[in-house]
PDB file of N, CA and C in Angstrom:
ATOM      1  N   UNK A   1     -37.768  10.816  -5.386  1.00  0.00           N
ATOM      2  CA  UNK A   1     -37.474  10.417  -4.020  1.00  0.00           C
ATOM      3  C   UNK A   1     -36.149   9.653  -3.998  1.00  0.00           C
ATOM      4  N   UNK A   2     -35.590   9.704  -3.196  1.00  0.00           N
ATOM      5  CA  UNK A   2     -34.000   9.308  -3.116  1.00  0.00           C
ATOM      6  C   UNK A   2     -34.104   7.930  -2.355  1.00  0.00           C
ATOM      7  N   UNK A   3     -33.283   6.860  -2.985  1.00  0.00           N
ATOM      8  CA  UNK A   3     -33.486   5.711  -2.313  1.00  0.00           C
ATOM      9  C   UNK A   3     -32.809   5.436  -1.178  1.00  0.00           C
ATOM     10  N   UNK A   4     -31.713   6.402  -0.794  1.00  0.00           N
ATOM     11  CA  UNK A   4     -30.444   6.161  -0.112  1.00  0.00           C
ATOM     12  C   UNK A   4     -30.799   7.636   0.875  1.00  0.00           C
ATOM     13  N   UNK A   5     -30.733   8.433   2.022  1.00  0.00           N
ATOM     14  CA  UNK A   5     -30.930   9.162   2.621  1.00  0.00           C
ATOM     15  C   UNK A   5     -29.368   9.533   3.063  1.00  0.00           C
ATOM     16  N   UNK A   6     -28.522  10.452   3.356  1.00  0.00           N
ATOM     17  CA  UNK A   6     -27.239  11.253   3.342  1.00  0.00           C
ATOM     18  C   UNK A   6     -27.800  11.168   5.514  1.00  0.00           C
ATOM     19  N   UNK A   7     -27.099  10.327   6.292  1.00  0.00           N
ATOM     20  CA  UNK A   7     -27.174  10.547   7.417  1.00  0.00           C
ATOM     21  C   UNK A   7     -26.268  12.102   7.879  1.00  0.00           C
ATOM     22  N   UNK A   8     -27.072  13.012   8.769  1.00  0.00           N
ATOM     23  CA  UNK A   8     -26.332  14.148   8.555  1.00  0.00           C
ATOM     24  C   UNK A   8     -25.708  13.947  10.034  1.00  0.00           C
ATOM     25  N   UNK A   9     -26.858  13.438  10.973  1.00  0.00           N
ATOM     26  CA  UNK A   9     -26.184  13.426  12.673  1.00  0.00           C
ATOM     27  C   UNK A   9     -26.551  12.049  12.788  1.00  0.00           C
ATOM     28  N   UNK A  10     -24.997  11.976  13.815  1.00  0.00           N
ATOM     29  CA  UNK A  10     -24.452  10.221  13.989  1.00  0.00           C
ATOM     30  C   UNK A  10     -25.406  10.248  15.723  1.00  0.00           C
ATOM     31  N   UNK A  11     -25.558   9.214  15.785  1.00  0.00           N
ATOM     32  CA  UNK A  11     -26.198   8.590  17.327  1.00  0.00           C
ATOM     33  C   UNK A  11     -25.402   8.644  18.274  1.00  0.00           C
ATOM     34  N   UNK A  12     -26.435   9.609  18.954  1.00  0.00           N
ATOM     35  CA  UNK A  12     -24.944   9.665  20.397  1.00  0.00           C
ATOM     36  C   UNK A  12     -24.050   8.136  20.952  1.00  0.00           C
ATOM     37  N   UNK A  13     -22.718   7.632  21.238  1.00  0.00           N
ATOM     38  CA  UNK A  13     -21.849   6.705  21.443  1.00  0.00           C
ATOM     39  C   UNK A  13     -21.422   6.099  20.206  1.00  0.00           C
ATOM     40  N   UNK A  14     -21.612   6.889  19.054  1.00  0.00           N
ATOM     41  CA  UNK A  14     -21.267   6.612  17.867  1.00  0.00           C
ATOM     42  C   UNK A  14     -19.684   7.123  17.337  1.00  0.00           C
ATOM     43  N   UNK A  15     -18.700   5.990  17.346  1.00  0.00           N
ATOM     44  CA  UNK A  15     -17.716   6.846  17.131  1.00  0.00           C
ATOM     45  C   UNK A  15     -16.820   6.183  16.076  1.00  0.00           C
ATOM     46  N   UNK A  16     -16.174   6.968  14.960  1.00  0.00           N
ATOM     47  CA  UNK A  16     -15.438   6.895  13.791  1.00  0.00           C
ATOM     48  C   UNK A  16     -14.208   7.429  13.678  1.00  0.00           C
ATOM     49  N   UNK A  17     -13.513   6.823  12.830  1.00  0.00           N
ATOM     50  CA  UNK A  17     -11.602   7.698  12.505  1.00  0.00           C
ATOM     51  C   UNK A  17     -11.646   7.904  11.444  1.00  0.00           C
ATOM     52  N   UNK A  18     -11.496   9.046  11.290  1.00  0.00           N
ATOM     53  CA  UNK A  18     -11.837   9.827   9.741  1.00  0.00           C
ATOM     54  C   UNK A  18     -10.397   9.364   9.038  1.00  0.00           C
ATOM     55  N   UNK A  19     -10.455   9.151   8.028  1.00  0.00           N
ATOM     56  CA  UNK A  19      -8.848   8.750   7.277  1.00  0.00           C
ATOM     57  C   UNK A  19      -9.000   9.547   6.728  1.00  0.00           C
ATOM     58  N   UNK A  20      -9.710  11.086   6.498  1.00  0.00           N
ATOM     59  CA  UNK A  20      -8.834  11.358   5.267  1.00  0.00           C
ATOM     60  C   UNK A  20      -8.464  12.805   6.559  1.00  0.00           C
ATOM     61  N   UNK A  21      -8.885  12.882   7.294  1.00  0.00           N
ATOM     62  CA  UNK A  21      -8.340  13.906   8.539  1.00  0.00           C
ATOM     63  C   UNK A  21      -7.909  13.587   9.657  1.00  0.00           C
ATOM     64  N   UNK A  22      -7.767  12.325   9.705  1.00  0.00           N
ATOM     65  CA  UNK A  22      -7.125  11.686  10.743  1.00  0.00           C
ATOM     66  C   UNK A  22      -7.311  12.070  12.383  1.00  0.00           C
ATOM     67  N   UNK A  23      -8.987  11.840  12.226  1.00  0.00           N
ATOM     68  CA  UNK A  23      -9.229  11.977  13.395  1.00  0.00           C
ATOM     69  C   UNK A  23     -10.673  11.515  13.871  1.00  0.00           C
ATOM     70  N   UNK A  24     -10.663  11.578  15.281  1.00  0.00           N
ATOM     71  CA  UNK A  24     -11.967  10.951  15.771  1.00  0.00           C
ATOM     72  C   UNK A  24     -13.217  11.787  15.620  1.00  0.00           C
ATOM     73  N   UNK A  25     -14.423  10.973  15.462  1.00  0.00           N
ATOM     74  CA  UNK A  25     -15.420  11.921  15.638  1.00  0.00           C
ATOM     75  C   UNK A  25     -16.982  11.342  16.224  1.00  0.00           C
ATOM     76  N   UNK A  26     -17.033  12.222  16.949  1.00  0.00           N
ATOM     77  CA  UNK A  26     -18.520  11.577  16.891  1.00  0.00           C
ATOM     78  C   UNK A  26     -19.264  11.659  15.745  1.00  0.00           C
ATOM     79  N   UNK A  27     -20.280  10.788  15.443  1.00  0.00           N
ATOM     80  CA  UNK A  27     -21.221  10.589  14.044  1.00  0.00           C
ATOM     81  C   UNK A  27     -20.664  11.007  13.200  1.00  0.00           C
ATOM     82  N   UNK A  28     -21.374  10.428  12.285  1.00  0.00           N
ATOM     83  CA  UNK A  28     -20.782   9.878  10.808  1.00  0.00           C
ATOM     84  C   UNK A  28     -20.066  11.952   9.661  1.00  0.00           C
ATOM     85  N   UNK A  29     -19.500  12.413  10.441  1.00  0.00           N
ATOM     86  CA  UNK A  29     -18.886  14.004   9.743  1.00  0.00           C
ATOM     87  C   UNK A  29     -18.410  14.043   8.237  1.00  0.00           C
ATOM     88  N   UNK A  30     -17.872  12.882   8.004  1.00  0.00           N
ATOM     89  CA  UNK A  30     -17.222  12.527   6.588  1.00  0.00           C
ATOM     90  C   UNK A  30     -18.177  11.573   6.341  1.00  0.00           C
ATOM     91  N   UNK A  31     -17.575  11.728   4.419  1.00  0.00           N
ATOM     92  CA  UNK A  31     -18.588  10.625   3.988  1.00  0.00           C
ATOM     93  C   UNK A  31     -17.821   9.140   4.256  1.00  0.00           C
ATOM     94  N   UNK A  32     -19.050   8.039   4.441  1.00  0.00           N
ATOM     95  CA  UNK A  32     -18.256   6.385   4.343  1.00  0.00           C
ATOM     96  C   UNK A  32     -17.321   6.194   3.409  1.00  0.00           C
ATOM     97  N   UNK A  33     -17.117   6.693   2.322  1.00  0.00           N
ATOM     98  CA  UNK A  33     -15.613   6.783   2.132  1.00  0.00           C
ATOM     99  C   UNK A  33     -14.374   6.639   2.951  1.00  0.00           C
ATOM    100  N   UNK A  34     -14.615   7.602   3.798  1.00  0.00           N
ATOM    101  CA  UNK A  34     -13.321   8.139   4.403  1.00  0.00           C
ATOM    102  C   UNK A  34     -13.046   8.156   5.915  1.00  0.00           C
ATOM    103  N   UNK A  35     -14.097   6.479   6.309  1.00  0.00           N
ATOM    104  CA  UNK A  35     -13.941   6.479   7.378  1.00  0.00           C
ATOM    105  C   UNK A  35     -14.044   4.809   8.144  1.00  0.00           C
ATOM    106  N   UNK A  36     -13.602   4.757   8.970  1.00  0.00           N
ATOM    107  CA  UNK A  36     -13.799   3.573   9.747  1.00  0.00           C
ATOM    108  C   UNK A  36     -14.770   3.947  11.033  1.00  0.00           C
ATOM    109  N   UNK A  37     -15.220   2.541  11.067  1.00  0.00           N
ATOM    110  CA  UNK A  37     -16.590   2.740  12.235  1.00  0.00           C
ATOM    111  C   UNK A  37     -17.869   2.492  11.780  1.00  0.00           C
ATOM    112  N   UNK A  38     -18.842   2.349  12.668  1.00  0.00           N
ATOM    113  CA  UNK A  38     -18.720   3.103  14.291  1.00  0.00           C
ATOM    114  C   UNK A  38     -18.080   2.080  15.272  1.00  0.00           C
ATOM    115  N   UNK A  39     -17.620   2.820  15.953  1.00  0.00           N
ATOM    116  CA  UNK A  39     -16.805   2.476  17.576  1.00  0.00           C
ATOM    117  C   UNK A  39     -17.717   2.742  18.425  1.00  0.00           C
ATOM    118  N   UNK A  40     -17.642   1.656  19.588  1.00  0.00           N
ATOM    119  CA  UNK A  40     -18.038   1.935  20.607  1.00  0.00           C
ATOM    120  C   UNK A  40     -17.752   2.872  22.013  1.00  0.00           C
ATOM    121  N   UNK A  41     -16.226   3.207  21.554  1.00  0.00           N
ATOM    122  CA  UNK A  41     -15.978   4.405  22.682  1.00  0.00           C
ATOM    123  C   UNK A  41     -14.631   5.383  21.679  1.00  0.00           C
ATOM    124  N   UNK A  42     -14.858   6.496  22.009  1.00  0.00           N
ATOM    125  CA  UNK A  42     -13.964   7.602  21.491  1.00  0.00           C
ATOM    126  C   UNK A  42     -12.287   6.230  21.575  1.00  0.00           C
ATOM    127  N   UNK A  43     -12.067   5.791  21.932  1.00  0.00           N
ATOM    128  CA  UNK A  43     -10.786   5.013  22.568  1.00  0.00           C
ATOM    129  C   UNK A  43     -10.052   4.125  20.999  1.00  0.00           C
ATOM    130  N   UNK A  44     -11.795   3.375  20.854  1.00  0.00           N
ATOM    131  CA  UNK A  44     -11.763   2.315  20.171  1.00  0.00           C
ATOM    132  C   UNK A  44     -11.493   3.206  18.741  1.00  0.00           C
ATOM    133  N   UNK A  45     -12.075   4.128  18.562  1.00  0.00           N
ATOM    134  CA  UNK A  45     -11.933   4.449  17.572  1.00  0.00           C
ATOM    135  C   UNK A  45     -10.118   5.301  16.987  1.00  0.00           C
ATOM    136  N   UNK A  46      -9.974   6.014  17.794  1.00  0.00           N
ATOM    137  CA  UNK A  46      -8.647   6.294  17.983  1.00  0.00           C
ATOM    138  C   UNK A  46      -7.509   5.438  17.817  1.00  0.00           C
ATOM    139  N   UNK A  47      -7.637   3.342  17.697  1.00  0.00           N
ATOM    140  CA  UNK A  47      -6.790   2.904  17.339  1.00  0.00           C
ATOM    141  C   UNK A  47      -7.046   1.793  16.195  1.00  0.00           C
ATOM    142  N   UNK A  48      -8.257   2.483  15.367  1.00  0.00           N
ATOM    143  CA  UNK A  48      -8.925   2.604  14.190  1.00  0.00           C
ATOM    144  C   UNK A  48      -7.737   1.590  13.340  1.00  0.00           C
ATOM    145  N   UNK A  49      -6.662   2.412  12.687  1.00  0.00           N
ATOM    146  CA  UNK A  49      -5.821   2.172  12.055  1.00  0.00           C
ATOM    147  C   UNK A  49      -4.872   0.953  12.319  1.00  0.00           C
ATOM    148  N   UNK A  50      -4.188   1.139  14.269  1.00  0.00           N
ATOM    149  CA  UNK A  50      -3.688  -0.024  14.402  1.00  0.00           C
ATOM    150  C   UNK A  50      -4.825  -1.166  14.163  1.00  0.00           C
ATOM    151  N   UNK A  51      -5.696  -1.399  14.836  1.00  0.00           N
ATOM    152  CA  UNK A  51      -6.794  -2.647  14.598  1.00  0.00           C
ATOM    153  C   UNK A  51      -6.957  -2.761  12.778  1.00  0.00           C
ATOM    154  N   UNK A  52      -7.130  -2.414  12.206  1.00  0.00           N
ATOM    155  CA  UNK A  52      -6.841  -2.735  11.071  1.00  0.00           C
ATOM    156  C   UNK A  52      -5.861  -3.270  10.656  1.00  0.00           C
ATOM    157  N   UNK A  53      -5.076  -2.656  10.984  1.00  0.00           N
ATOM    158  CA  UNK A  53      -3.126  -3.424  10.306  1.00  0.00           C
ATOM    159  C   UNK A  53      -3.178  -4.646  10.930  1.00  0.00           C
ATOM    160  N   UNK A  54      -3.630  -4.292  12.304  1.00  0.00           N
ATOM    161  CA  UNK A  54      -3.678  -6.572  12.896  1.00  0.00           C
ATOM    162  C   UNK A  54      -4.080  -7.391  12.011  1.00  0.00           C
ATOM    163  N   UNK A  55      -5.849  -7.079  11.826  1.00  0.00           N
ATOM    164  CA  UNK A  55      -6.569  -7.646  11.296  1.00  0.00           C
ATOM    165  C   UNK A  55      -6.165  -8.112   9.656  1.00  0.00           C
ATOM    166  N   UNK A  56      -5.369  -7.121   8.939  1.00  0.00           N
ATOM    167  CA  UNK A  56      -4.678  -6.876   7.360  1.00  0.00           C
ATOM    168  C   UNK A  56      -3.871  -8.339   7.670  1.00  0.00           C
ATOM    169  N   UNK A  57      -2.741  -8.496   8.802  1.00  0.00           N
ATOM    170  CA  UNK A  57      -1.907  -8.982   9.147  1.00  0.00           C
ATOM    171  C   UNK A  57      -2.109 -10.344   8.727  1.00  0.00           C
ATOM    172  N   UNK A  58      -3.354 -10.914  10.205  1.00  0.00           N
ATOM    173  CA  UNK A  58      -4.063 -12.298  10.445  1.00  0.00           C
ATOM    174  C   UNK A  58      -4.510 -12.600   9.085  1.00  0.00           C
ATOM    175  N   UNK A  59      -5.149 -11.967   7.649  1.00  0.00           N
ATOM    176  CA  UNK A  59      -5.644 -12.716   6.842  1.00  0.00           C
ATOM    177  C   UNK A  59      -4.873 -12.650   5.788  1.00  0.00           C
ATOM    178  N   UNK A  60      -3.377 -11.683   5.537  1.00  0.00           N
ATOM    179  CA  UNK A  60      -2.803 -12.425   4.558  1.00  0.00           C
ATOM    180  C   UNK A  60      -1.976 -13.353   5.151  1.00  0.00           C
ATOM    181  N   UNK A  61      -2.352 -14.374   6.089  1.00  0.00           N
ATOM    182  CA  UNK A  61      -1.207 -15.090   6.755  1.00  0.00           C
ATOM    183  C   UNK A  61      -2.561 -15.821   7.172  1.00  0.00           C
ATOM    184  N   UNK A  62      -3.303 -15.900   6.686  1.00  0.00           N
ATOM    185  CA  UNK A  62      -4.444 -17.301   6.980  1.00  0.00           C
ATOM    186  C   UNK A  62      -4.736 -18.080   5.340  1.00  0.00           C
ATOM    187  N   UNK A  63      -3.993 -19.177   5.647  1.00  0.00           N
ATOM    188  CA  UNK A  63      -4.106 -20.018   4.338  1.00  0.00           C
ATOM    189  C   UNK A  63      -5.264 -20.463   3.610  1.00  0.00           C
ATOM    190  N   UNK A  64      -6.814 -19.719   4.066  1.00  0.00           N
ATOM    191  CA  UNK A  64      -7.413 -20.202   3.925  1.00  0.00           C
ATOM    192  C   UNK A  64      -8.082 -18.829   2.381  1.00  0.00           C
ATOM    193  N   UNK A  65      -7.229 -17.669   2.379  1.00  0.00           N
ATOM    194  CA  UNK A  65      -7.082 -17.091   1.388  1.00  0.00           C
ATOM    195  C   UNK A  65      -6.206 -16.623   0.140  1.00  0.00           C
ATOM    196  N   UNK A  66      -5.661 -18.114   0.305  1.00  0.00           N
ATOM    197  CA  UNK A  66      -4.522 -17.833  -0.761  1.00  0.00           C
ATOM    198  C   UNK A  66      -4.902 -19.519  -1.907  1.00  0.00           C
ATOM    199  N   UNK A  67      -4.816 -19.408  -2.394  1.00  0.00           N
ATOM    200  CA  UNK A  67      -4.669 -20.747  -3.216  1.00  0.00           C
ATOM    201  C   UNK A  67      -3.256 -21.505  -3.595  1.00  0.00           C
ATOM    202  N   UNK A  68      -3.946 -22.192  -3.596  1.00  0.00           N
ATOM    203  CA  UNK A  68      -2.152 -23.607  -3.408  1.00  0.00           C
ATOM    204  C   UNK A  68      -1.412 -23.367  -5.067  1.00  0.00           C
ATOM    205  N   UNK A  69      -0.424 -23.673  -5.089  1.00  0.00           N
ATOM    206  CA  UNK A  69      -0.024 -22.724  -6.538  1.00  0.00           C
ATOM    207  C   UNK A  69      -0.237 -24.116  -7.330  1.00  0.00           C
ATOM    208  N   UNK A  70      -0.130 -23.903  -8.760  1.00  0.00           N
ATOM    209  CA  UNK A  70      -0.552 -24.891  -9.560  1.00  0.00           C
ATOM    210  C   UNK A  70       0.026 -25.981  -9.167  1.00  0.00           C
ATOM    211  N   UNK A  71      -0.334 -27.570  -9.994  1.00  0.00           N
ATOM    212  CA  UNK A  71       0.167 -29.030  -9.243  1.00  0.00           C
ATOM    213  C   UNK A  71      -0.142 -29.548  -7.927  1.00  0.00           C
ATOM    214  N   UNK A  72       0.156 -28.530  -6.937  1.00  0.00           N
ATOM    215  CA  UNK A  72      -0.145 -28.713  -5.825  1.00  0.00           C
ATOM    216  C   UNK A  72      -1.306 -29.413  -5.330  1.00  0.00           C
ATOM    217  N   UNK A  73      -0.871 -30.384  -4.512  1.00  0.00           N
ATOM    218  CA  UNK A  73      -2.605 -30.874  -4.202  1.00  0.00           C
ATOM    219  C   UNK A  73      -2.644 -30.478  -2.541  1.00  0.00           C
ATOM    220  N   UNK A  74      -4.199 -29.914  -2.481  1.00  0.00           N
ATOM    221  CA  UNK A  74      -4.823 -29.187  -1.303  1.00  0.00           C
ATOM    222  C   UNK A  74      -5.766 -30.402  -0.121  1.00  0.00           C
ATOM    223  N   UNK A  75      -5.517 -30.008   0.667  1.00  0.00           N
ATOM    224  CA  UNK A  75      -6.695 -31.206   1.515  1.00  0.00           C
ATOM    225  C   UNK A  75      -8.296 -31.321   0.782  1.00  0.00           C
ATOM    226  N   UNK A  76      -8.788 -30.757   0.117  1.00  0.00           N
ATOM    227  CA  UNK A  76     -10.013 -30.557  -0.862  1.00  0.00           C
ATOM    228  C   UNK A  76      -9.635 -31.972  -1.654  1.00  0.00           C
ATOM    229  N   UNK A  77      -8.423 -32.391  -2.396  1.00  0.00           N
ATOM    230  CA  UNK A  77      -8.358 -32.918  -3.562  1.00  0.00           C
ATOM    231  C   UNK A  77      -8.740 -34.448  -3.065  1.00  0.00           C
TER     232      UNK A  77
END
């Protein structure tokens, strides 16, 4: 018996951006590999990629994931 089940059909308002075909889809068509989602509207998903690059953006530019370089003393110390 398989512990993990292969979803074959996605739930209708289910929507994803396939990266490795670069495109929208309803339910899950590619494997989670090769995809972002689910989205809540065909829209959201379509700017899949930009919303990511924001998001990439905001956390290498949030100090709260970088460490203070050696010597340095941090508000912690």
């Amino acid at each position: 018996m398989a512990l993990f089940k292969k979803r074959t059909a996605g739930k209708p308002g289910e929507w994803y951006y396939c990266l490795e075909h670069g495109t929208v889809e309803e339910g899950p068509d590619c494997p989670g590999k090769d995809r972002f989602g689910p989205y809540a509207t065909p829209e959201e998903a379509r700017h899949a990629m930009q919303t990511a690059a924001e998001r990439n953006l905001k956390w290498e530019n949030d100090p709260r994931w970088h460490d203070a370089p050696s010597g340095e003393r941090t508000d912690e110390d």
